[in-house]
N, C-alpha and C. Protein backbone atom coordinates (compact mmCIF):
# COMPACT_ATOMS: atom_id res chain seq x y z
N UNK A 1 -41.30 8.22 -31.26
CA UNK A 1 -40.74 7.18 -32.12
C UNK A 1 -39.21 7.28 -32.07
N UNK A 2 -38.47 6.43 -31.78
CA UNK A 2 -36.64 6.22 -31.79
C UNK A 2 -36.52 5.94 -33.13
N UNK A 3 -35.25 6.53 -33.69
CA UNK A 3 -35.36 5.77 -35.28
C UNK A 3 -33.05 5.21 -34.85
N UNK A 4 -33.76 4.67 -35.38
CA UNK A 4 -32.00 3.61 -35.60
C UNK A 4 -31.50 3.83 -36.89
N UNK A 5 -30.14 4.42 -37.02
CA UNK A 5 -29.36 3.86 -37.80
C UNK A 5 -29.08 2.46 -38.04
N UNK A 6 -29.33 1.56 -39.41
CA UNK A 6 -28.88 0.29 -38.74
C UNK A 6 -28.73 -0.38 -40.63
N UNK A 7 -28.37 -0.96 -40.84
CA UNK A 7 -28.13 -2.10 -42.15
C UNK A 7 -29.18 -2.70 -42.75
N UNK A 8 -29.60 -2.72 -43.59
CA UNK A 8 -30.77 -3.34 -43.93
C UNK A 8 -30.42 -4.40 -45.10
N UNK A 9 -30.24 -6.10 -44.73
CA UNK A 9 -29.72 -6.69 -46.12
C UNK A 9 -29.73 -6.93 -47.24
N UNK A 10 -29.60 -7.18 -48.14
CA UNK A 10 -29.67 -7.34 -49.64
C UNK A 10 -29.20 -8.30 -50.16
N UNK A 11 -29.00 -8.61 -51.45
CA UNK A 11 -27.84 -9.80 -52.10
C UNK A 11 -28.54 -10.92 -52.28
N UNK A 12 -27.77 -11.90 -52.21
CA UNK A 12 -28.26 -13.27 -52.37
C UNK A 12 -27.13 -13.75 -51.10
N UNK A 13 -27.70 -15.12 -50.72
CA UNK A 13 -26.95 -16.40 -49.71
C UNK A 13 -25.65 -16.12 -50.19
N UNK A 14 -25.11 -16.18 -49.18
CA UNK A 14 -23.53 -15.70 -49.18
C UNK A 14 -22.75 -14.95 -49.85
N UNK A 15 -23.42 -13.97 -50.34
CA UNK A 15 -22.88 -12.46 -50.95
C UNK A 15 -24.29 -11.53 -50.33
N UNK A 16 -23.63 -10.94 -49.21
CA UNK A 16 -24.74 -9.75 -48.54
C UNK A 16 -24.33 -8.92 -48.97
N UNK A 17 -25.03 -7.77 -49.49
CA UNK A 17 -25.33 -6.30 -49.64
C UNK A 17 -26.20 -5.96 -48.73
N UNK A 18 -25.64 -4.36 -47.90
CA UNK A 18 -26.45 -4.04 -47.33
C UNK A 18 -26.83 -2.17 -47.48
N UNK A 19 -27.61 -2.03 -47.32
CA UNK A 19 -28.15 -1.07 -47.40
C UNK A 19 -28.15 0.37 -45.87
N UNK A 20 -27.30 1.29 -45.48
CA UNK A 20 -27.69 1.75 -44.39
C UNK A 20 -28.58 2.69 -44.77
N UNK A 21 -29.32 2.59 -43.59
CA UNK A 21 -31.02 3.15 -43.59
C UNK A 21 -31.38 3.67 -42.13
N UNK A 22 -32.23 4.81 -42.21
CA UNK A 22 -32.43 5.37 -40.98
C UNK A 22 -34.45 5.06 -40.97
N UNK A 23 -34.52 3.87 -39.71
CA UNK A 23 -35.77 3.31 -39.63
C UNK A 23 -36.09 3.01 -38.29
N UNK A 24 -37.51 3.28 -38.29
CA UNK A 24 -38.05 3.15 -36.72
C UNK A 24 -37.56 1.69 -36.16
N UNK A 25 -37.30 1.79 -34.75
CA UNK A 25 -36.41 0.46 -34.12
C UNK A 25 -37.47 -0.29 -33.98
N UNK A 26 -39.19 -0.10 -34.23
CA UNK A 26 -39.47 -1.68 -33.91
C UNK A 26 -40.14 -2.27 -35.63
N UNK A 27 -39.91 -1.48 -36.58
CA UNK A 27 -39.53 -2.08 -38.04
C UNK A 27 -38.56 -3.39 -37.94
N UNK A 28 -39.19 -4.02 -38.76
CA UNK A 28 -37.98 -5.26 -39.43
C UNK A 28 -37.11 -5.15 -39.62
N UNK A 29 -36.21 -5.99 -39.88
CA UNK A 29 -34.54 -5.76 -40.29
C UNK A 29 -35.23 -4.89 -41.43
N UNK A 30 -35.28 -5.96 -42.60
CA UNK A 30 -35.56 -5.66 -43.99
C UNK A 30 -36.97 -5.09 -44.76
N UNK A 31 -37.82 -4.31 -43.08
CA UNK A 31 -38.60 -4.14 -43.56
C UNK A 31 -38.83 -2.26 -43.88
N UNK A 32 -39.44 -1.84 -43.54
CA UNK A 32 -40.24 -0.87 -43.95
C UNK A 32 -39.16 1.02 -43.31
N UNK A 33 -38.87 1.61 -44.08
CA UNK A 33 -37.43 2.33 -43.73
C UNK A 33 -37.96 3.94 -43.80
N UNK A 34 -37.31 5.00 -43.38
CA UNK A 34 -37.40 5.94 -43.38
C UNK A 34 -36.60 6.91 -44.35
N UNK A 35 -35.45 6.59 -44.60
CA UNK A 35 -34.53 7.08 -45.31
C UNK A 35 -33.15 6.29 -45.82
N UNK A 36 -33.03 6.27 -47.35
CA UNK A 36 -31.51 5.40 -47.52
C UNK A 36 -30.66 6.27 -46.74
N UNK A 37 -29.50 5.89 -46.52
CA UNK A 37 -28.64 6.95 -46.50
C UNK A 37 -27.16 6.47 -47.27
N UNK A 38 -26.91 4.97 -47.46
CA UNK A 38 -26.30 4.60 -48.16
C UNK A 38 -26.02 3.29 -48.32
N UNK A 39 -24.95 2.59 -48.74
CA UNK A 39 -24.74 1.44 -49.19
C UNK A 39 -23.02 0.48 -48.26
N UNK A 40 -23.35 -0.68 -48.17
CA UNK A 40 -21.69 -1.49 -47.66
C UNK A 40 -21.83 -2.61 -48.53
N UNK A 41 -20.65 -2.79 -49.07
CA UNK A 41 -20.29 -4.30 -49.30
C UNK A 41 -19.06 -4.85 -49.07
N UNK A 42 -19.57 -5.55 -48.08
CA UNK A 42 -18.28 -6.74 -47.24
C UNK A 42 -17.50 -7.74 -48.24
N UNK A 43 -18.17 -7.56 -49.67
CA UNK A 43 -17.20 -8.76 -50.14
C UNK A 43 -16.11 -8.12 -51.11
N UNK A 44 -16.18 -7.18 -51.04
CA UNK A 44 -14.83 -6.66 -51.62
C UNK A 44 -13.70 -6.09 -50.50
N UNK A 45 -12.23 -6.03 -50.98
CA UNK A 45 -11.24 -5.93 -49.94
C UNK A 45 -10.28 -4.62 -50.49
N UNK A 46 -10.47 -3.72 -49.86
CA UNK A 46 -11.13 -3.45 -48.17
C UNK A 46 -12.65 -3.36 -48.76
N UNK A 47 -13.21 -3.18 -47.91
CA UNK A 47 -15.11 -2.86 -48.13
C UNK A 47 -15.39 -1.85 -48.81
N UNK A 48 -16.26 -1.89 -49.29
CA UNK A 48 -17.00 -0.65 -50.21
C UNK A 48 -18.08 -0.29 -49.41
N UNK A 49 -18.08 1.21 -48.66
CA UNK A 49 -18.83 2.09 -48.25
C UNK A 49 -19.32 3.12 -49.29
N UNK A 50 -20.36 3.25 -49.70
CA UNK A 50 -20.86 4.83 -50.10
C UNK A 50 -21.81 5.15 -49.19
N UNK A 51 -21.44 6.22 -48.35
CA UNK A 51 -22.16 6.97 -47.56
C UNK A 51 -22.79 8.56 -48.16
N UNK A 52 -24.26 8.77 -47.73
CA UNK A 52 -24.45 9.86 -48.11
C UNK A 52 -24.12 11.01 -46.84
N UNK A 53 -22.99 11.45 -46.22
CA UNK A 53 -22.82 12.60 -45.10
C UNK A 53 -23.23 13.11 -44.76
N UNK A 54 -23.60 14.28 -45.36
CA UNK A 54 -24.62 15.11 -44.84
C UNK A 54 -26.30 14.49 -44.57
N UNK A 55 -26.80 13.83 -44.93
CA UNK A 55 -27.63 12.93 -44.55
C UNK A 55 -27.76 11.97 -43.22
N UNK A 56 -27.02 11.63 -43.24
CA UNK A 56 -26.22 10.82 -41.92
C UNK A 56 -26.15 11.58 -40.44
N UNK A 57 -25.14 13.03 -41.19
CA UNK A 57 -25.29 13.83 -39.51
C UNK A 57 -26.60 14.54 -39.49
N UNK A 58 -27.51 14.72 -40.40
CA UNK A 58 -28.86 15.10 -39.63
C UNK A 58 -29.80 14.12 -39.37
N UNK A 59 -29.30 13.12 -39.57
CA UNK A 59 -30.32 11.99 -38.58
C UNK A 59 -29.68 11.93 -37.26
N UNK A 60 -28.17 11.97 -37.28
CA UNK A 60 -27.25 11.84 -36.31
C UNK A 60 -28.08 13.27 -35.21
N UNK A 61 -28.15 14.50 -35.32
CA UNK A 61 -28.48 15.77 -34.99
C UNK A 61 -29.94 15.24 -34.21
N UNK A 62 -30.75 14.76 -35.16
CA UNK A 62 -32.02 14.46 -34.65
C UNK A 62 -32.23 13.46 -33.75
N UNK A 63 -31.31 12.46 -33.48
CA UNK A 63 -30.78 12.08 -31.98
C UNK A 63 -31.42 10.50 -32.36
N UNK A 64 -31.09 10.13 -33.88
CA UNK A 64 -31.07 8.85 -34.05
C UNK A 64 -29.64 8.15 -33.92
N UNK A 65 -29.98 6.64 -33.41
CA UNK A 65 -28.93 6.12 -32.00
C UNK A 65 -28.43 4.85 -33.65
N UNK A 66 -27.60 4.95 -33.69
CA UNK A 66 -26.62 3.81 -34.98
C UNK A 66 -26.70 2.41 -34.18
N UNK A 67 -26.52 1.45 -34.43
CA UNK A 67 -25.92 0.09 -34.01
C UNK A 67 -24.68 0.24 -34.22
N UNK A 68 -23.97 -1.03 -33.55
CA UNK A 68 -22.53 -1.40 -33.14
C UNK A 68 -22.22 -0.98 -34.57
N UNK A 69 -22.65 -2.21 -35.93
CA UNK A 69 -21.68 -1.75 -37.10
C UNK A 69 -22.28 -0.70 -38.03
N UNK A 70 -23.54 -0.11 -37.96
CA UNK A 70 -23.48 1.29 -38.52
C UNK A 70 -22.81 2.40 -38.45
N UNK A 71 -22.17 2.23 -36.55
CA UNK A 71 -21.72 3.16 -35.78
C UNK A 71 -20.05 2.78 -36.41
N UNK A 72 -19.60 1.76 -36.33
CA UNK A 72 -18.07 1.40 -37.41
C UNK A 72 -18.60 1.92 -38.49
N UNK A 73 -19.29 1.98 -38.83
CA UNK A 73 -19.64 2.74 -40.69
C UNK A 73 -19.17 3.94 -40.54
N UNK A 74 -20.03 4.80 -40.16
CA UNK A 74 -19.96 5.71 -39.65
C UNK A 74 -18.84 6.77 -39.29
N UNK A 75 -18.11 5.89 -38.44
CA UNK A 75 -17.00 6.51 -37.73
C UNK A 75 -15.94 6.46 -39.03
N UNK A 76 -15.78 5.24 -40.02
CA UNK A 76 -15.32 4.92 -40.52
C UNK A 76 -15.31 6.05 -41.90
N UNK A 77 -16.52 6.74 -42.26
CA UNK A 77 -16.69 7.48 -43.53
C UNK A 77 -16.70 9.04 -42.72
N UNK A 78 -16.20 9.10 -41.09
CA UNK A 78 -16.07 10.54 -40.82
C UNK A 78 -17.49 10.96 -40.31
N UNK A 79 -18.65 10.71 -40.27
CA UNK A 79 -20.08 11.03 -39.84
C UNK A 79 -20.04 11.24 -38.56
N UNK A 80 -19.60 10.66 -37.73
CA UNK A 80 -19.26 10.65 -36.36
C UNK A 80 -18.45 12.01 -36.06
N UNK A 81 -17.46 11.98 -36.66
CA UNK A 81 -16.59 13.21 -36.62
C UNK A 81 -17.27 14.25 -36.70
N UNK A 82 -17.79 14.41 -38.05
CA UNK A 82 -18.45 15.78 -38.33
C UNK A 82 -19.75 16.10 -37.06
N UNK A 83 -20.28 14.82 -36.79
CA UNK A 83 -21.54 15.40 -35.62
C UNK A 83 -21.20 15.76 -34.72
N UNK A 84 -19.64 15.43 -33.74
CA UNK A 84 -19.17 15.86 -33.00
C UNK A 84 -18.06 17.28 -32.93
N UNK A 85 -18.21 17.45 -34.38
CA UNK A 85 -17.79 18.80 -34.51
C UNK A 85 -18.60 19.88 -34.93
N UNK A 86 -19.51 19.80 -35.16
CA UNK A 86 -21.08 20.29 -35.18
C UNK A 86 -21.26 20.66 -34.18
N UNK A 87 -20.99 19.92 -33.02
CA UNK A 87 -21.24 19.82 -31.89
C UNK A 87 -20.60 20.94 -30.91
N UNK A 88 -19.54 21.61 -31.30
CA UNK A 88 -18.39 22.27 -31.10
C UNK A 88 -18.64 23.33 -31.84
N UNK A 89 -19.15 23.56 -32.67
CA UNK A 89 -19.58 24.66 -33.35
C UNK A 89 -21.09 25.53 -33.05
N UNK A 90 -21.69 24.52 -32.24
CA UNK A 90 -22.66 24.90 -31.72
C UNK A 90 -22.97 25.76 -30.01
N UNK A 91 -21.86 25.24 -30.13
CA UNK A 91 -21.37 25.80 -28.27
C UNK A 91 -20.63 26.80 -28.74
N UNK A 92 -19.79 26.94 -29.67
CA UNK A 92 -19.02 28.48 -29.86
C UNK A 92 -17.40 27.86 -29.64
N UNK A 93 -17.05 26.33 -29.29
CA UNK A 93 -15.27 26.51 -28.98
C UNK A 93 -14.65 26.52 -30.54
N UNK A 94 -15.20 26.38 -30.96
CA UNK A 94 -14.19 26.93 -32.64
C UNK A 94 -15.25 27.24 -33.58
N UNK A 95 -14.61 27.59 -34.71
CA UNK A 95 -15.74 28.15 -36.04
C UNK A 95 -16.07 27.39 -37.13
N UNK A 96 -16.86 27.77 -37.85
CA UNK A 96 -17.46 25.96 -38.55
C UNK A 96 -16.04 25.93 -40.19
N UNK A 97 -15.09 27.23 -40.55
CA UNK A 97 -13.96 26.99 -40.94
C UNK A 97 -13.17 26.01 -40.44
N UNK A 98 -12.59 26.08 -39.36
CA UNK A 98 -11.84 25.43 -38.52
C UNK A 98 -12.63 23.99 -38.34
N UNK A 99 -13.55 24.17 -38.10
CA UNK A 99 -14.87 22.34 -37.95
C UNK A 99 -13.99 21.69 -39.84
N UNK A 100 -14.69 22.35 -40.71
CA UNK A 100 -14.47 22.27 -42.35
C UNK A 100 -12.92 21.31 -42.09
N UNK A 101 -11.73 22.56 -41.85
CA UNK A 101 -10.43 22.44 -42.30
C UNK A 101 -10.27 20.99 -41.19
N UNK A 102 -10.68 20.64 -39.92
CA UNK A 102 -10.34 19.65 -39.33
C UNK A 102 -11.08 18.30 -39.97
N UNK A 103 -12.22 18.30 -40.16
CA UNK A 103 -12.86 16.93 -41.52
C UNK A 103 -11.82 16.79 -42.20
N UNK A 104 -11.53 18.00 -42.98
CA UNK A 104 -11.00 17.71 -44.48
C UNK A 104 -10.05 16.84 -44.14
N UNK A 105 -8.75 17.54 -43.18
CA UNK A 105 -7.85 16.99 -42.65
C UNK A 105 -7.83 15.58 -42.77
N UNK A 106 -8.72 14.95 -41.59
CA UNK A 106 -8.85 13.70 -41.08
C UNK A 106 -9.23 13.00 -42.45
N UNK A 107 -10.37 13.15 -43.62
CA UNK A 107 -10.50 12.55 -44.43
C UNK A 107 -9.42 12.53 -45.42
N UNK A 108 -8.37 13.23 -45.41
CA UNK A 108 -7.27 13.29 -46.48
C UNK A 108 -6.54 11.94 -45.83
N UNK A 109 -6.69 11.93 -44.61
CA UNK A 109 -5.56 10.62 -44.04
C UNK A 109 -6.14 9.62 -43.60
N UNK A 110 -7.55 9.51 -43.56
CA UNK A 110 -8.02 8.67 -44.02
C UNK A 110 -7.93 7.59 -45.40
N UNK A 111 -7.94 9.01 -46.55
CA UNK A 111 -7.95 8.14 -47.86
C UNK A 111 -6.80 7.83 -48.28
N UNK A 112 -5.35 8.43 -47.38
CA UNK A 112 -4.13 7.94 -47.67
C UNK A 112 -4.02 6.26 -47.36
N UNK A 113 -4.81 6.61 -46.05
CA UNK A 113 -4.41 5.10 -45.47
C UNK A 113 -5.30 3.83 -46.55
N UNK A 114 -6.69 4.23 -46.54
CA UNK A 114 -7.35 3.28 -47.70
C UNK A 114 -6.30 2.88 -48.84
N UNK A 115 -5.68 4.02 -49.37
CA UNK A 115 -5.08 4.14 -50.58
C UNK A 115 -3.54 2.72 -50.12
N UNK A 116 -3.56 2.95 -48.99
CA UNK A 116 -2.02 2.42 -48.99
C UNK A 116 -2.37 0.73 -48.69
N UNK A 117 -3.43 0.57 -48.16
CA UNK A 117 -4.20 -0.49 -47.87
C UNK A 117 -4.32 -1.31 -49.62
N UNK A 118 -4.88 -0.58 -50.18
CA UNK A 118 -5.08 -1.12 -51.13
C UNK A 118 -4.22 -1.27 -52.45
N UNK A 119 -3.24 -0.41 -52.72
CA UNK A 119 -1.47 -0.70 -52.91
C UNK A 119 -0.89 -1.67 -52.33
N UNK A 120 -1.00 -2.65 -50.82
CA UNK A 120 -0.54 -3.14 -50.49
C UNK A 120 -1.11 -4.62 -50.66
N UNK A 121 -1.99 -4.43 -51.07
CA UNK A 121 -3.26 -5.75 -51.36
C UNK A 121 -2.83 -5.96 -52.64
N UNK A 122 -2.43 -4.94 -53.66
CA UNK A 122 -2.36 -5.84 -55.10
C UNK A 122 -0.83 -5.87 -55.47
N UNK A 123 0.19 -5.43 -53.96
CA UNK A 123 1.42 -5.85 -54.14
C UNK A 123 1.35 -6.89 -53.84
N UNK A 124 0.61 -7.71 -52.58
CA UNK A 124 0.78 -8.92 -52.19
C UNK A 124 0.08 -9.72 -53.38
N UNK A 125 -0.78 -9.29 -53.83
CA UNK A 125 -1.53 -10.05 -54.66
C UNK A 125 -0.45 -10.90 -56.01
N UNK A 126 0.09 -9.34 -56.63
CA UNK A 126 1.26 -9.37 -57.65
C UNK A 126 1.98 -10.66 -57.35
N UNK A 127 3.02 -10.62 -56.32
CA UNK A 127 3.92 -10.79 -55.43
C UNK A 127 3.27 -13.11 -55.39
N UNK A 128 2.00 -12.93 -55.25
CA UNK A 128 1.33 -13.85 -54.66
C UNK A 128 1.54 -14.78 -56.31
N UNK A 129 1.17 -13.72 -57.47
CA UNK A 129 1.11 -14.80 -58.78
C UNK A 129 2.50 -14.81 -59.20
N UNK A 130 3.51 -13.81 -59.13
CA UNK A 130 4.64 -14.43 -59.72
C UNK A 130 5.30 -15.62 -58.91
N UNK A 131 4.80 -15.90 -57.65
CA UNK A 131 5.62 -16.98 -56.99
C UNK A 131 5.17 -18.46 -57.70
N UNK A 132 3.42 -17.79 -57.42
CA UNK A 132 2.75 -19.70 -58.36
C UNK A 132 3.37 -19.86 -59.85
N UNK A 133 3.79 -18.52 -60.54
CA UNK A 133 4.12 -18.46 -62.21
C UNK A 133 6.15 -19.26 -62.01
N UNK A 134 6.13 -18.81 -60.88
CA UNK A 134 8.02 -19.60 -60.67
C UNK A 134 7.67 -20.81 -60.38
N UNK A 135 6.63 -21.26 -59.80
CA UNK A 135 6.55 -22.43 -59.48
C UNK A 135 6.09 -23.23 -59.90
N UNK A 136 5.25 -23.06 -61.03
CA UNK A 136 4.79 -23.41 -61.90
C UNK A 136 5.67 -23.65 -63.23
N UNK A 137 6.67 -23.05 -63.38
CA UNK A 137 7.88 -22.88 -64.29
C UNK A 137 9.30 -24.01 -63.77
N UNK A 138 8.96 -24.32 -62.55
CA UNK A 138 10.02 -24.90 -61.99
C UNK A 138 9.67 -26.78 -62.17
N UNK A 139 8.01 -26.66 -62.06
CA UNK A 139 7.92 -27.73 -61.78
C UNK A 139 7.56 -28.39 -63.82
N UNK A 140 7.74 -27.19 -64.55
CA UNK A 140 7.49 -27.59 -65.79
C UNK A 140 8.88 -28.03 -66.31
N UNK A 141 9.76 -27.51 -65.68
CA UNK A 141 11.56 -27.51 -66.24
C UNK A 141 11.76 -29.21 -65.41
N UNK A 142 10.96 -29.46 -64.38
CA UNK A 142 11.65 -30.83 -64.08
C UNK A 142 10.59 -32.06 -64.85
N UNK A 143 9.48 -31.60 -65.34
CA UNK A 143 8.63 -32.32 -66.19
C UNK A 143 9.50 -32.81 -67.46
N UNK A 144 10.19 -31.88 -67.71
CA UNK A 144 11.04 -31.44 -69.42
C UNK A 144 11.87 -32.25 -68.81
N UNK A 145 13.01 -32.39 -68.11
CA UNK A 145 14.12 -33.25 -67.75
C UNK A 145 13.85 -34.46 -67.43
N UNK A 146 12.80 -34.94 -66.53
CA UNK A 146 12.23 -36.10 -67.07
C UNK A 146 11.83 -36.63 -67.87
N UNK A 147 11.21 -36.13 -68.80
CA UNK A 147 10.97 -36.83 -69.98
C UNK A 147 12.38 -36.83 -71.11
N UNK A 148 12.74 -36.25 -70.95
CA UNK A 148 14.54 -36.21 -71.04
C UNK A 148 14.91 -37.84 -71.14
N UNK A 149 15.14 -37.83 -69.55
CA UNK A 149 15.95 -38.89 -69.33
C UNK A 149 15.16 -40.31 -69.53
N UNK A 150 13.68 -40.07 -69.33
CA UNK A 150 13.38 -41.38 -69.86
C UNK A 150 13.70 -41.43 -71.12
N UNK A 151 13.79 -40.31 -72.14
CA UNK A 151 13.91 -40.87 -73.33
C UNK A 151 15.59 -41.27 -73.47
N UNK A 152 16.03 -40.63 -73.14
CA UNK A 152 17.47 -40.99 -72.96
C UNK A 152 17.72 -42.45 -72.54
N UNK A 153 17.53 -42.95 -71.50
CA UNK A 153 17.30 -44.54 -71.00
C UNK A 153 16.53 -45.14 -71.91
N UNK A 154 15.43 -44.92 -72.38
CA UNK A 154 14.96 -45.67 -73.15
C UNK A 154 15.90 -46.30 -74.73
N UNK A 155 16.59 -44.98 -74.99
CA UNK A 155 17.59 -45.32 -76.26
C UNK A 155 18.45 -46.00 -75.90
N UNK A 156 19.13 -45.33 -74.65
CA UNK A 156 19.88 -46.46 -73.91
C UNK A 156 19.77 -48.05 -74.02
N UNK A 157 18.85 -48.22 -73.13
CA UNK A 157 18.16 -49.32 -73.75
C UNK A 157 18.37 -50.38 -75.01
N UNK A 158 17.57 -49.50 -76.11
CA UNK A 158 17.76 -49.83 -77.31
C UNK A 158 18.87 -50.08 -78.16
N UNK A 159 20.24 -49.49 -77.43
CA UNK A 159 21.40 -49.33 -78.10
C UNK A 159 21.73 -50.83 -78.37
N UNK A 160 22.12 -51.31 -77.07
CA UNK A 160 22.85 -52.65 -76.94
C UNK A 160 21.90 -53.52 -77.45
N UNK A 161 20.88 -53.98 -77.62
CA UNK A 161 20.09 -54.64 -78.63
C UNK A 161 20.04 -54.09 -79.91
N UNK A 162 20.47 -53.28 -80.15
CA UNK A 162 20.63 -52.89 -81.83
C UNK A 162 22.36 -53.83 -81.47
N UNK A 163 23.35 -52.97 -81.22
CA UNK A 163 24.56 -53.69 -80.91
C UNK A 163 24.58 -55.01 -81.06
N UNK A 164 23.78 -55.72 -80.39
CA UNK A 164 23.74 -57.04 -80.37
C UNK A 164 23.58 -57.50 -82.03
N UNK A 165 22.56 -56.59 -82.11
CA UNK A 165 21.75 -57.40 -83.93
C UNK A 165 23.06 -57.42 -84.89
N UNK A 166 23.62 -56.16 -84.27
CA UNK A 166 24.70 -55.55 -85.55
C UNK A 166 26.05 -56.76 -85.69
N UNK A 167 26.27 -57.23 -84.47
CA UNK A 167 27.21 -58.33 -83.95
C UNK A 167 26.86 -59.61 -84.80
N UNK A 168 25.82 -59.75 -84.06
CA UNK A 168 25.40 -61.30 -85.01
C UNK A 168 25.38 -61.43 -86.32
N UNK A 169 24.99 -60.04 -87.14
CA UNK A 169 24.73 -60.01 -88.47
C UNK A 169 26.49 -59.85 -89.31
N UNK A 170 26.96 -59.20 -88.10
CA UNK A 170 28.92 -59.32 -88.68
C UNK A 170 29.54 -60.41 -88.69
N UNK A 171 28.73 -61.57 -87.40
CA UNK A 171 29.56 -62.77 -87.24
C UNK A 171 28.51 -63.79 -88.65
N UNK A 172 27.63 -63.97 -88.93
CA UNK A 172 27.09 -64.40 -89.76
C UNK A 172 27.55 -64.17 -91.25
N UNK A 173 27.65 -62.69 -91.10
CA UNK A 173 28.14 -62.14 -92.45
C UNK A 173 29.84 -62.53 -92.80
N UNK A 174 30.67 -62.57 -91.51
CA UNK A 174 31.65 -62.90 -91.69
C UNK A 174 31.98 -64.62 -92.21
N UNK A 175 31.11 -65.66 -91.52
CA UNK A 175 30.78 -66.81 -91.63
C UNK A 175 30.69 -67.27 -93.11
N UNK A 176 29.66 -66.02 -93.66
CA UNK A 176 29.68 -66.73 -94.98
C UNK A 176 30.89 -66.09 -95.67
N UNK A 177 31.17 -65.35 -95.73
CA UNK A 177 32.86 -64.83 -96.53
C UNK A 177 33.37 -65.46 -96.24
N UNK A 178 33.72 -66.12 -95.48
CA UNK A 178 34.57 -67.35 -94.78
C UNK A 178 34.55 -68.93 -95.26
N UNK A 179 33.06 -69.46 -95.62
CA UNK A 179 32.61 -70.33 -96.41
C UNK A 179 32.91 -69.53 -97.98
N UNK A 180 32.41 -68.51 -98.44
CA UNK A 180 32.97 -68.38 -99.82
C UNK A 180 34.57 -68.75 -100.39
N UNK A 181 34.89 -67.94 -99.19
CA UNK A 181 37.25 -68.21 -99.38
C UNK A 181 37.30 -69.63 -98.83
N UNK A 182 36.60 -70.43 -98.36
CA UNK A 182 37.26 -71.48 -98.50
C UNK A 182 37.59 -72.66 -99.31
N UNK A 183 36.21 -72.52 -100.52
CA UNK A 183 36.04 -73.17 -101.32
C UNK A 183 37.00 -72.57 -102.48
N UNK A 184 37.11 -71.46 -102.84
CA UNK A 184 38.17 -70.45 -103.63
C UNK A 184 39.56 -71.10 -103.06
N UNK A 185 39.74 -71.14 -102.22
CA UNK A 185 41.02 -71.83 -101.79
C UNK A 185 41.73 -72.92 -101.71
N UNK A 186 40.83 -73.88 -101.76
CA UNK A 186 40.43 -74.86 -102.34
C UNK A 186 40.56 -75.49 -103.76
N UNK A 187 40.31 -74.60 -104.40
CA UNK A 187 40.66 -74.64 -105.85
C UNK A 187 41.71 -74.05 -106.21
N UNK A 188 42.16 -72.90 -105.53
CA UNK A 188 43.59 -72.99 -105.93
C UNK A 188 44.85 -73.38 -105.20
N UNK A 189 44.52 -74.45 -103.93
CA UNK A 189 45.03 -75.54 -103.78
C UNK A 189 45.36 -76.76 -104.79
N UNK A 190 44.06 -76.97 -105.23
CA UNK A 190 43.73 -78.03 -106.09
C UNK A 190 44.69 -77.89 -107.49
N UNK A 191 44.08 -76.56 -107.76
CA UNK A 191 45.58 -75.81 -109.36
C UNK A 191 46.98 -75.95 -108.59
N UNK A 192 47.56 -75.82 -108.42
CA UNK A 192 48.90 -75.66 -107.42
C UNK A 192 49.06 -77.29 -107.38
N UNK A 193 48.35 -78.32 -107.44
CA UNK A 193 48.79 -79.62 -107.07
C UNK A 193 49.08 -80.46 -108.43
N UNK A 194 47.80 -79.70 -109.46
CA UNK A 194 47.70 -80.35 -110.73
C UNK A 194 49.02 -80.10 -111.41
């Protein structure tokens, strides 16, 4: 029997979860499995791997063959590494200290790099909302100045037709003071003659 490392899916339509699983190669994708060994999810950034390791390199040992992206899993959580330094420890060219201290190694700069990956994702991210929050602020400050100036024009507007009213009501108003003094004047024309 060959057994494959290989993904087994999960989730719902367009959010996959998958499952890595060590299962005979003429099993179903999603069918019938030998061992979890752990979990991926592609929809978070970067991906979420939980791998179980030591699990992994003794299927790896027992000369089960990964697929293309189990084998990126894999390589990716160090499994690969460790079987090939297993591997090296088994022939005698170094000691399984030295195997230990070279993992550790590689996984410390590994998780630097994740780490910096993902510092750099919620700088851009940051970076990404204060630009829409300026721009959003910019386009509210020319909302405000427009409504500004229409109201401004609009009084505008209104001025010189008030002006106007105020005119007519001075020349009217003056009209009749004008008819009042003339008749007053009139009469003391009239006294002045008597």
């Amino acid at each position: 029997m060959s057994v494959k490392i290989r993904l087994q899916r999960h989730g719902k339509k367009g959010k996959p979860f998958y499952w890595v699983v060590a299962a005979d190669a003429r099993s179903k994708r999603d069918g019938k499995y030998l061992e979890k060994i752990g979990t991926y999810n592609p929809n978070t950034n970067p991906a979420t791997i939980d791998l179980n390791l030591e699990s992994a390199v003794q299927w790896l040992h027992n000369g089960a063959q990964p697929t293309d992206t189990a084998k990126a899993i894999l390589s990716y959580k160090g499994a690969l590494l460790k079987h090939h330094l297993d591997g090296g420890v088994r022939k005698g060219a170094l000691t399984q200290e030295q195997a230990d201290e070279k993992l550790a190694k590689w996984l410390d700069e590994k998780a630097g790099k994740v780490d910096a990956k993902k510092s750099g994702l919620s700088t851009t991210k940051a970076d990404v909302k204060a630009k829409a929050i300026e721009a959003e602020k910019k386009v509210n400050a020319d909302r405000i100045a427009a409504a500004k100036q229409a109201e401004a024009d609009a009084i505008a507007a209104a001025t010189p037709a008030v002006e106007e009213e105020a005119t007519e009501e001075a020349v009217v108003a003056d009209a009749e003071t004008a008819n009042e003094e003339t008749p007053a004047a009139e009469e003391n024309n009239e006294e002045a003659q008597a």
